[in-house]
Protein backbone atom coordinates (compact mmCIF):
# COMPACT_ATOMS: atom_id res chain seq x y z
CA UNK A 1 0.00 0.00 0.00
CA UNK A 2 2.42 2.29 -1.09
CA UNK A 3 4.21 3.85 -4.06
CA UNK A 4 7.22 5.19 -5.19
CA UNK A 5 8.88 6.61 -7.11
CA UNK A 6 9.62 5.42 -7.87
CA UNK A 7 10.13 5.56 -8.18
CA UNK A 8 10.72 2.44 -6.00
CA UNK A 9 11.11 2.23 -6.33
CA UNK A 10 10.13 3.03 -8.11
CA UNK A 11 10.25 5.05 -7.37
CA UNK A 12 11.11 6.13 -6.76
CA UNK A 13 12.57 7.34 -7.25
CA UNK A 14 10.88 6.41 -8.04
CA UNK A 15 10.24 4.30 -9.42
CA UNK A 16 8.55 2.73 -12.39
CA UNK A 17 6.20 1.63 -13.79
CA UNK A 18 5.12 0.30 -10.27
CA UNK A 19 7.06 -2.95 -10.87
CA UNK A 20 10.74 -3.85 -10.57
CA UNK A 21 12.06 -6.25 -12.78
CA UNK A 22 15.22 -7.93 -12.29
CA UNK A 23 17.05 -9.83 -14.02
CA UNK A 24 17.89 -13.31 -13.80
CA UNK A 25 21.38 -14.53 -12.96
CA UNK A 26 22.42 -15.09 -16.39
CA UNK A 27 20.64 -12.22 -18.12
CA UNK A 28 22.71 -9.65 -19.65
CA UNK A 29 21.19 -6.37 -17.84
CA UNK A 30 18.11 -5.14 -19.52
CA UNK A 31 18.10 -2.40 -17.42
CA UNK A 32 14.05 -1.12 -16.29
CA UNK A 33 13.23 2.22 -13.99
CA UNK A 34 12.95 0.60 -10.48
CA UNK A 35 9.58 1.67 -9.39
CA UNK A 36 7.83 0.67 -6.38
CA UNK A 37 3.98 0.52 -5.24
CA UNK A 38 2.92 -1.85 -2.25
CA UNK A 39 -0.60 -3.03 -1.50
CA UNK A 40 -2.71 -5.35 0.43
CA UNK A 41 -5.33 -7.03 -1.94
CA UNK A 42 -4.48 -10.25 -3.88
CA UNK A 43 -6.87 -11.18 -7.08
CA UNK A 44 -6.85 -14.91 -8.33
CA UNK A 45 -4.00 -15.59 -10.28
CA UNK A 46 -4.89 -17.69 -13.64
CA UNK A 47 -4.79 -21.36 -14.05
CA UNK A 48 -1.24 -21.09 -15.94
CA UNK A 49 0.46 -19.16 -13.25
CA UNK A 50 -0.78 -21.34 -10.48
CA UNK A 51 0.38 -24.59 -12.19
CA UNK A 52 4.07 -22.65 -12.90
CA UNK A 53 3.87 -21.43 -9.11
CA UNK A 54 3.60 -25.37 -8.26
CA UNK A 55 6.00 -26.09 -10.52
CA UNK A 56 8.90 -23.99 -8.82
CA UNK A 57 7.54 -24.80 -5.45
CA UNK A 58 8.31 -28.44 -6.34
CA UNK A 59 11.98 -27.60 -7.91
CA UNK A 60 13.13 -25.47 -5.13
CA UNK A 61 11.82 -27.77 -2.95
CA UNK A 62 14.28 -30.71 -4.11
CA UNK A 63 17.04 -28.08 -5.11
CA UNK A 64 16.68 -25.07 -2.30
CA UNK A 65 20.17 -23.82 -2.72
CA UNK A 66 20.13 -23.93 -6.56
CA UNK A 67 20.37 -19.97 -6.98
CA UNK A 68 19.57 -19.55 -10.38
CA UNK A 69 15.89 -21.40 -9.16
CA UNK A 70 15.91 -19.09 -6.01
CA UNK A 71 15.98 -15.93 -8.02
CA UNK A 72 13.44 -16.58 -11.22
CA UNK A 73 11.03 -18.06 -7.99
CA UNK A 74 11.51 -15.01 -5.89
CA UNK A 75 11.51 -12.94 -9.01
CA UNK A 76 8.16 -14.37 -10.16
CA UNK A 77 6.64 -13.68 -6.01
CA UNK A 78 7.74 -10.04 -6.31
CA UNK A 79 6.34 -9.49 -9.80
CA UNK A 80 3.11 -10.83 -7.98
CA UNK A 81 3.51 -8.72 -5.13
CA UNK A 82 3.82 -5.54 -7.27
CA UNK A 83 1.05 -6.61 -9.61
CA UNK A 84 -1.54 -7.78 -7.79
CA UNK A 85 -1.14 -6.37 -4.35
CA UNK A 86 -0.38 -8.84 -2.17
CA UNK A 87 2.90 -7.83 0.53
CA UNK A 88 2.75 -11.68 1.52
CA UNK A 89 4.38 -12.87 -2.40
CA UNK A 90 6.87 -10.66 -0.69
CA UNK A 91 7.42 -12.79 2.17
CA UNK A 92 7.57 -15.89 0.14
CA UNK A 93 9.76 -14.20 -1.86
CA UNK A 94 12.53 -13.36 1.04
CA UNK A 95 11.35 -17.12 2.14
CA UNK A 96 13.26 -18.49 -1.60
CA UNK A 97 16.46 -16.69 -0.62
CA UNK A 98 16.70 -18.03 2.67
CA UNK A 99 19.54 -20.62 1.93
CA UNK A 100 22.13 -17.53 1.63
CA UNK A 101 21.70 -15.19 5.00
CA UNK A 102 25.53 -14.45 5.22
CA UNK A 103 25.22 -11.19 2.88
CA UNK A 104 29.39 -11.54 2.49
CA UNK A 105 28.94 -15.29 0.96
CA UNK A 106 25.61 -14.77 -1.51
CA UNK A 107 25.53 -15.32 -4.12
CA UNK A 108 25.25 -11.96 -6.22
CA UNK A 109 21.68 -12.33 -8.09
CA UNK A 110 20.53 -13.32 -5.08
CA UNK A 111 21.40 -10.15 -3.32
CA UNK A 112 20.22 -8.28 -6.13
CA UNK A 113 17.03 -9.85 -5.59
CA UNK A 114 17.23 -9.49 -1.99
CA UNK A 115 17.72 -5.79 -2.06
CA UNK A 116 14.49 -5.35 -4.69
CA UNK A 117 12.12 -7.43 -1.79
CA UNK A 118 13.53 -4.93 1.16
CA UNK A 119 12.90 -1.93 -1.34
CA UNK A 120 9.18 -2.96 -2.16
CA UNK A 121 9.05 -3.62 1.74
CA UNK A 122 10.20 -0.09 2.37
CA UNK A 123 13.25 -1.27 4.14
CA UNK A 124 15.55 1.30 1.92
CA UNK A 125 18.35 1.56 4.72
CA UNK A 126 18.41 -2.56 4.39
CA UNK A 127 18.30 -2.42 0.66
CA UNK A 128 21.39 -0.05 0.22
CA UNK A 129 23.53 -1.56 2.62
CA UNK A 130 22.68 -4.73 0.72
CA UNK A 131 23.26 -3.46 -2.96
CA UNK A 132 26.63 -1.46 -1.20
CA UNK A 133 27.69 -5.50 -0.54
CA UNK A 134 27.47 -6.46 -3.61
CA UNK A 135 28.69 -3.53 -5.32
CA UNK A 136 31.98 -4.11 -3.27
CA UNK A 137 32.64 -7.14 -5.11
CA UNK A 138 34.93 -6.46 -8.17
CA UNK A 139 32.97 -8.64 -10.44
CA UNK A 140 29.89 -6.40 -9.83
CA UNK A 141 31.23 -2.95 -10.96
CA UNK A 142 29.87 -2.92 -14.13
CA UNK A 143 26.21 -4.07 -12.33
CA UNK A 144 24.22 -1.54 -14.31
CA UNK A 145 21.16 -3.02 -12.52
CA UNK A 146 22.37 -2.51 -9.03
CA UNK A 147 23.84 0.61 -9.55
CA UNK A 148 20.37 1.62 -11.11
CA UNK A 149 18.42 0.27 -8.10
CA UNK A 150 20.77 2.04 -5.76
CA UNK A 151 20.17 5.75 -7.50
CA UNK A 152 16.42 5.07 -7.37
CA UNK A 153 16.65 3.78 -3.38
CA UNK A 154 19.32 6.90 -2.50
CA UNK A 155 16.53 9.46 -4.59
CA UNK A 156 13.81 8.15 -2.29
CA UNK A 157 15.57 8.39 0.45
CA UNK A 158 15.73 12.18 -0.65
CA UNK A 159 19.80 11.84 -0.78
CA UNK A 160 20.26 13.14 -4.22
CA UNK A 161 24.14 13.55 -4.49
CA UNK A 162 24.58 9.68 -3.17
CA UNK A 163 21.94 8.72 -5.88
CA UNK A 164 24.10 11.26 -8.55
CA UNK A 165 26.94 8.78 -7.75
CA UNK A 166 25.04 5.58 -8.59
CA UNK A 167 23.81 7.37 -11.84
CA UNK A 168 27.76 8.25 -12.69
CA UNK A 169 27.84 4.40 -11.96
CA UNK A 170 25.47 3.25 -14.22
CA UNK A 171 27.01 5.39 -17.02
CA UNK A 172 30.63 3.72 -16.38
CA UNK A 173 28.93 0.62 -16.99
CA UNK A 174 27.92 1.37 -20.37
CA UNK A 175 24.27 2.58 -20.38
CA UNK A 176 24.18 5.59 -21.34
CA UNK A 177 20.70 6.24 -22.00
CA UNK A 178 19.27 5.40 -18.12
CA UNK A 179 22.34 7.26 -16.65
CA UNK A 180 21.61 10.12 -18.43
CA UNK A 181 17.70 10.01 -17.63
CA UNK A 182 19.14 9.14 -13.85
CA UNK A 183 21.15 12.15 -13.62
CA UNK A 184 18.27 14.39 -15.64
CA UNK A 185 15.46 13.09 -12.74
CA UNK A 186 17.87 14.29 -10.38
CA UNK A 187 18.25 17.97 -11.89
CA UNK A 188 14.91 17.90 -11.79
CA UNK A 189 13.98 16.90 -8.42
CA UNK A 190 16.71 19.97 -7.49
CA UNK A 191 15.21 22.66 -9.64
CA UNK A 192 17.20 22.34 -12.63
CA UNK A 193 14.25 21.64 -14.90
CA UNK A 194 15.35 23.37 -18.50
CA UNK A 195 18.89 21.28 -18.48
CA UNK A 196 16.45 18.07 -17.56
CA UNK A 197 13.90 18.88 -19.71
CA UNK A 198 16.28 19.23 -22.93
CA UNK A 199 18.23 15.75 -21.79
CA UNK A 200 15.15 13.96 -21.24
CA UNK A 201 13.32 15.36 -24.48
CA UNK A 202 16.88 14.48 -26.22
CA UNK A 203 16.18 11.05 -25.18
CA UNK A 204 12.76 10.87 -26.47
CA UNK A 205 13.85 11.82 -30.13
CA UNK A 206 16.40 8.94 -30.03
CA UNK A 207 15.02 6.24 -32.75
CA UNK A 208 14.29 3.19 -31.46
CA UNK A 209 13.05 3.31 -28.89
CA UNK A 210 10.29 0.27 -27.12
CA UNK A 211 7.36 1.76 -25.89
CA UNK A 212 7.88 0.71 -22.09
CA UNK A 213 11.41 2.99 -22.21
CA UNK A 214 9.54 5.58 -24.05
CA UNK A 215 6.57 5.51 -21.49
CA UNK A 216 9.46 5.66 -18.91
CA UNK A 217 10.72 8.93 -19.72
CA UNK A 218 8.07 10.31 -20.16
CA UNK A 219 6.42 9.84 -16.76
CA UNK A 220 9.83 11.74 -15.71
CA UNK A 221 8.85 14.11 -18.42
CA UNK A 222 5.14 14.62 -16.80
CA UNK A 223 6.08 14.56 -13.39
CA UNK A 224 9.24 17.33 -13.90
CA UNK A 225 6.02 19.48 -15.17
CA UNK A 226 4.01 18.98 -12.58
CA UNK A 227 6.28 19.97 -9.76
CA UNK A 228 7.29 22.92 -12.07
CA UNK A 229 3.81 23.79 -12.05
CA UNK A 230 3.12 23.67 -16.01
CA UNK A 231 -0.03 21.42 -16.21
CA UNK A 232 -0.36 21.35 -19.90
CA UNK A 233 2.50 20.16 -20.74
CA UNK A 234 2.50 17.70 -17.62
CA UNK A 235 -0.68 16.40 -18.95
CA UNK A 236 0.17 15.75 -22.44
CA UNK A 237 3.73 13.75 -21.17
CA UNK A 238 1.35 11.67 -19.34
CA UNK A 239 -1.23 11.40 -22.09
CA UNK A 240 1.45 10.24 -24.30
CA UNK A 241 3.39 7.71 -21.63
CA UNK A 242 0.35 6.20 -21.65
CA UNK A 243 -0.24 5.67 -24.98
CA UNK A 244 3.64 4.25 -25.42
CA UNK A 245 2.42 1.36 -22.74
CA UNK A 246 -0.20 1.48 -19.89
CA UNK A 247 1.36 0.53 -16.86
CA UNK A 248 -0.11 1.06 -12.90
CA UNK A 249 2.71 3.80 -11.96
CA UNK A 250 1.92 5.89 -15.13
CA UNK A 251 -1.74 5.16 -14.54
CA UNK A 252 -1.70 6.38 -10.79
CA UNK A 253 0.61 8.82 -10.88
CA UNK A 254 -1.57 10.53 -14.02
CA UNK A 255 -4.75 9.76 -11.41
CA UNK A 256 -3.12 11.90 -8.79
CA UNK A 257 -2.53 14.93 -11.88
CA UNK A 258 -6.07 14.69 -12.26
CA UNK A 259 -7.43 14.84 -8.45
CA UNK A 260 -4.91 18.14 -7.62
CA UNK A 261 -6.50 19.34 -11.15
CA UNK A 262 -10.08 18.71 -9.18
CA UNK A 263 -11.08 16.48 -12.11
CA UNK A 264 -12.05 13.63 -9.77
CA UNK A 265 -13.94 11.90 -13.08
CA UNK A 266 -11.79 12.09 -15.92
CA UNK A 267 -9.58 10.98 -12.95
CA UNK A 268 -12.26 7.78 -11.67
CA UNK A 269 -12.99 7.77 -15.84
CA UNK A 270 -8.59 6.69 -15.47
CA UNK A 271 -8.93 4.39 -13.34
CA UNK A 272 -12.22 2.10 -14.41
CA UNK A 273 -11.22 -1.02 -15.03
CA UNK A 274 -7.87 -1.13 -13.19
CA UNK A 275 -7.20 -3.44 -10.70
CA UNK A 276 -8.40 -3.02 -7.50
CA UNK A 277 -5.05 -2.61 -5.62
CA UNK A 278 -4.87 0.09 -2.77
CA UNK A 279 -3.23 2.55 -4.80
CA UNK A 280 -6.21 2.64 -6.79
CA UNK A 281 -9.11 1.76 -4.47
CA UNK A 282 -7.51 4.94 -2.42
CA UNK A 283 -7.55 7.12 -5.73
CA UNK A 284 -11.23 6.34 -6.48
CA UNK A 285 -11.55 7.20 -2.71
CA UNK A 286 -10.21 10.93 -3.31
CA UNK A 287 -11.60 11.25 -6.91
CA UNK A 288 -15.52 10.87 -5.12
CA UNK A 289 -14.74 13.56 -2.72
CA UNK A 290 -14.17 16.15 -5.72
CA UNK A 291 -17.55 15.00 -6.92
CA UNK A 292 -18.89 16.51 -3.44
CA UNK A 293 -17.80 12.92 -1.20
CA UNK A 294 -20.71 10.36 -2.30
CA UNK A 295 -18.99 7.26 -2.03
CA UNK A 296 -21.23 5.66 -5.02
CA UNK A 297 -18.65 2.44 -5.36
CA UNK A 298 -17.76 2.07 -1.76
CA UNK A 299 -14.01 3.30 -2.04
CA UNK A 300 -13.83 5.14 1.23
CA UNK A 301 -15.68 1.97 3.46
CA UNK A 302 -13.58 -0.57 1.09
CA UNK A 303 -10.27 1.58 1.68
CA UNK A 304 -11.08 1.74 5.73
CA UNK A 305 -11.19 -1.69 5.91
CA UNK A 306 -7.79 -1.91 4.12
CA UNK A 307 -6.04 0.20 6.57
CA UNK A 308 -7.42 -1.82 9.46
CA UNK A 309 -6.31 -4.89 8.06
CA UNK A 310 -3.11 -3.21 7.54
CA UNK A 311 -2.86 -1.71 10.92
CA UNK A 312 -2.54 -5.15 12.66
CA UNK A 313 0.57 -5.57 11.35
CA UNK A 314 3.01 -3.40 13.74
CA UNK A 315 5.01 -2.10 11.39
CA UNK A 316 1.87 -0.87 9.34
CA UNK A 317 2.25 2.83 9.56
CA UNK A 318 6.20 2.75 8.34
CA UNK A 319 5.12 0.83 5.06
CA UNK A 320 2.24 2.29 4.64
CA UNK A 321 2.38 6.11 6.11
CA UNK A 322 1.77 8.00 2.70
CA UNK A 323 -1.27 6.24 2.19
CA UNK A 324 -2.50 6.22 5.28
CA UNK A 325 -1.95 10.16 5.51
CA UNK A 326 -3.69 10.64 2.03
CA UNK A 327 -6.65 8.58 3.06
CA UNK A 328 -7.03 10.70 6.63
CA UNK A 329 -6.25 14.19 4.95
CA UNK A 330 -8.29 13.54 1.62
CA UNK A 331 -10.85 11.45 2.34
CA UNK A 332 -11.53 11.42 6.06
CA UNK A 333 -10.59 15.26 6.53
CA UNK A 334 -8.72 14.50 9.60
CA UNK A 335 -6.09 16.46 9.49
CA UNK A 336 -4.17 15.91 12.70
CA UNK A 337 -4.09 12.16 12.12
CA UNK A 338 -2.79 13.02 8.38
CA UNK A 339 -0.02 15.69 9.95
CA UNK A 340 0.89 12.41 12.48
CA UNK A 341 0.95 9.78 9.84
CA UNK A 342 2.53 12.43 7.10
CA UNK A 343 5.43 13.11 9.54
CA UNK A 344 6.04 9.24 10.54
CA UNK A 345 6.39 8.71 6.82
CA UNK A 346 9.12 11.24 5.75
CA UNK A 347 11.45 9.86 8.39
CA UNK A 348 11.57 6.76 6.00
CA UNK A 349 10.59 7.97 2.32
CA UNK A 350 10.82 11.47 0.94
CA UNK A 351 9.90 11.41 -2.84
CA UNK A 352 8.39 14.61 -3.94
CA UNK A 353 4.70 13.39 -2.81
CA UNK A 354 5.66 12.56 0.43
CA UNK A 355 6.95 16.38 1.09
CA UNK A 356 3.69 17.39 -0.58
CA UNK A 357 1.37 15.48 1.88
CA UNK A 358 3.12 16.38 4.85
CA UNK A 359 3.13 19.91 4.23
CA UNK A 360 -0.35 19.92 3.08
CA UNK A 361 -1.14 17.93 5.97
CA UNK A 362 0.41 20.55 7.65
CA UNK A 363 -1.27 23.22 5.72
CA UNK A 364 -4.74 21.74 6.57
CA UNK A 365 -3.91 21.43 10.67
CA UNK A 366 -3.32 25.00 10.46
CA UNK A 367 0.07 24.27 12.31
CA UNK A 368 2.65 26.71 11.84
CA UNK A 369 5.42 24.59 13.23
CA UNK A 370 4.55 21.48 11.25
CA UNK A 371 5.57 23.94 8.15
CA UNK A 372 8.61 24.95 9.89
CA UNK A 373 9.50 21.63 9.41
CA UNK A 374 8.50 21.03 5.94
CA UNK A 375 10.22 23.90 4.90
CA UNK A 376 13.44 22.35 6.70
CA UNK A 377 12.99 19.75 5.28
CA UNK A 378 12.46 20.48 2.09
CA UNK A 379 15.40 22.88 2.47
CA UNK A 380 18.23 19.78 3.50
CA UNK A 381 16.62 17.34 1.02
CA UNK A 382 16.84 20.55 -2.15
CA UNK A 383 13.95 19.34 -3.73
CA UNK A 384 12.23 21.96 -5.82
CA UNK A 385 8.59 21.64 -6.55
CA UNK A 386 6.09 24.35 -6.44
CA UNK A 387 3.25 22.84 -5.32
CA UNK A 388 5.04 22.35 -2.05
CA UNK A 389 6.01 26.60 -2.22
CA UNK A 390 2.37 27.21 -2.71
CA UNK A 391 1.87 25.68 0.54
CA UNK A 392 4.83 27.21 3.02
C-alpha cells in the first residue's frame, strides 16, 4: 500500500512503472526504472500461473540452494507482489532466498534480488547496505542493474548527491541512455528543470526506442512538469506515456494529476477497469470527494477496511504512512491524524509526494510549526517543486 517513485522504487525514485524487474542470474542487464507501489489485496491468479507457481515450489523444494531457481522463484513472487497487491508474495519471496543469509557469501543475483524485496518492503536503509555489498565485489562494478536500483533507493531516500553517484555508476557501466535520464530526474527533483527537460526530451527523439522505455521517460517528463507547475504540458507527457504502454505507476501517478486538477472523473474515468489494488481503491476514494464525497462504489468503506487490516501488522504505519496520511487528509478530513501519519512517513521515504502530503497535511492542521518543518525539510533534502512553495 504504497508507491514510489519510484520511483521504487520506483520510485522512486521512483520508481517505475510500479514494478521492478530484475534480471535473472544469467541475463545480460536489460536495465528497467525501479519503481515501487505496495498493497494489500491479492486477485486470483490464472490457471497457468498457479500450475508454474507449483511447478517452482516443487523444484526449489528438491534443489533449495540452486540460486539460479531461487531468483526466477523469488523474481516471479515479487512481480506478484507488485502486480496484484499482495505484501505476503513478498514474504515468500525473502522465504526463496533463505539458503544464503551471510550477505558476504551470496551469491550476487541473489542479493540483487534481496535488495528489490527490502525496497518494495520499504526497508531502503536494508536495501542499500545490501546493494553497497554487492557492489563491493569487483565482479559487480559494471552491475548496471544494481547501480540503477541504488540511484532510485538513494533518490527516495531524498539523498540526491549519493543517488548522482550511482547514476555516474550506471554510465561507467555502459548505459548511457538510463544514466543520463538518472542524472536528468535528479536535476529535476533539485530545480534544474530546463537542463532536464532538454536531456530527457533528447532522449525521447532517439530512434528506437520500445514503448515501455519511451513511457518511462516520459512519466519523468510529466512529473518534472508537474512539480514545475506547467499542467499542460505535464498532462500531455502523461497522455502520451500512456499511450507508449499502460502501466499502474503511469496510470496512478496521471490519477493523482487529475485529483490536484479537481477532475475527480476524468480521474475515476482513469482508473475504471484497473485493478483493485490500494493505490487505486484509495484514488477512487479521493476522486468521489471532488464529486462533493458520495462514495457511489464504496471506495472510502472498502479503503477503511484496508487500513485496518493493515494496521494489525506493527510495522503498518512505516510501510504504509503516505497512504495512510492521504486517506485521513483527503478522504476522512482529519487532518491531525494526516499531519501524524505524514510526519512518521518522511522519516523513512521522501519522494516529492511525500513532502507534498506532509506539508499539506500541515497546511490543513493550520500548524505553523509542522511547516517549519516542511520547509526544513524540504530545504536539507533541495527538492524543488512548487506545489510544495504554494503551501509554506
Amino acid at each position: 500500500m504504497s508507491s514510489i517513485p519510484h520511483r521504487v522504487f520506483l520510485a522512486s525514485a521512483a520508481a517505475a512503472v510500479l514494478a521492478c524487474v530484475w534480471p535473472g542470474p544469467a541475463a545480460a542487464v536489460p536495465i528497467e526504472p525501479s519503481r515501487d507501489d505496495e498493497v494489500i489485496e491479492t486477485l486470483p491468479a490464472s490457471s497457468a500461473a498457479r500450475a508454474e507457481e507449483r511447478r517452482l515450489r516443487r523444484a526449489l523444494a528438491a534443489r533449495p540452494r540452486d540460486p539460479v531457481l531461487a531468483v526466477e522463484t523469488a523474481r516471479r513472487h515479487l512481480a506478484e507482489a507488485h502486480a496484484r497487491g499482495d505484501p505476503r508474495q513478498a514474504g515468500l519471496a525473502l522465504a526463496a532466498l533463505e539458503p544464503w543469509p551471510d550477505a558476504a557469501t551470496a551469491p550476487g543475483p541473489v542479493l540483487l534480488m534481496r535488495a528489490g524485496i527490502q525496497q518494495y518492503l520499504h526497508a531502503f536503509d536494508g536495501a542499500a547496505a545490501t546493494l553497497a555489498t554487492l557492489l563491493a565485489r569487483p565482479a559487480e562494478q559494471r552491475n548496471a542493474q544494481a547501480w540503477l536500483t541504488l540511484a532510485t533507493v538513494n533518490r527516495v531516500r531524498g539523498r540526491y548527491a549519493e543517488s548522482d553517484a550511482a547514476c555516474e555508476r550506471v554510465a561507467r557501466s555502459g548505459v548511457e541512455l538510463h544514466a543520463t535520464a538518472c542524472r536528468a530526474e535528479n536535476d529535476a527533483l533539485r530545480g534544474a528543470t530546463a537542463s532536464a527537460r532538454q536531456a530527457l526530451r533528447r532522449l525521447l527523439a532517439a530512434p528506437g526506442l520500445d514503448g515501455v522505455t519511451r513511457s518511462w521517460l516520459l512519466t519523468t517528463l510529466a512529473e518534472l512538469e508537474q512539480r514545475d507547475g506547467r499542467a499542460a504540458p505535464a498532462e500531455a507527457a502523461f497522455r502520451a506515456a500512456l499511450e507508449a504502454a499502460r502501466d499502474d505507476y503511469t496510470v496512478i501517478a496521471y490519477a493523482d494529476f487529475l485529483i490536484e486538477q479537481r477532475r475527480g472523473p476524468a480521474a475515476l474515468a482513469l482508473l475504471n477497469g484497473e485493478p483493485a489494488t490500494d493505490a487505486v481503491v484509495l484514488r477512487r476514494a479521493m476522486a468521489h470527494q471532488g464529486r462533493g464525497g458520495r462514495d457511489g462504489d464504496g471506495m472510502e468503506a472498502e479503503m477503511r477496511a484496508r487500513i485496518e487490516q493493515a494496521n494489525q501488522r506493527p510495522d503498518a504505519r512505516i510501510a504504509h504512512g503516505r497512504e495512510q496520511a492521504m486517506f485521513a487528509l483527503h478522504v476522512e478530513r482529519r487532518a491531525a491524524l494526516a499531519l501524524e501519519l505524514a510526519r512518521g512517513n518522511v522519516a523513512q521515504q521522501r519522494e516529492p509526494l511525500d513532502v507534498l502530503v506532509f506539508a499539506r497535511a500541515a497546511r490543513a492542521s493550520g500548524d505553523g510549526a509542522a511547516l517549519d518543518e516542511v520547509r526544513r525539510l524540504k530545504q536539507s533534502i533541495g527538492l524543488h517543486d512548487r506545489r510544495i512553495d504554494a503551501l509554506l
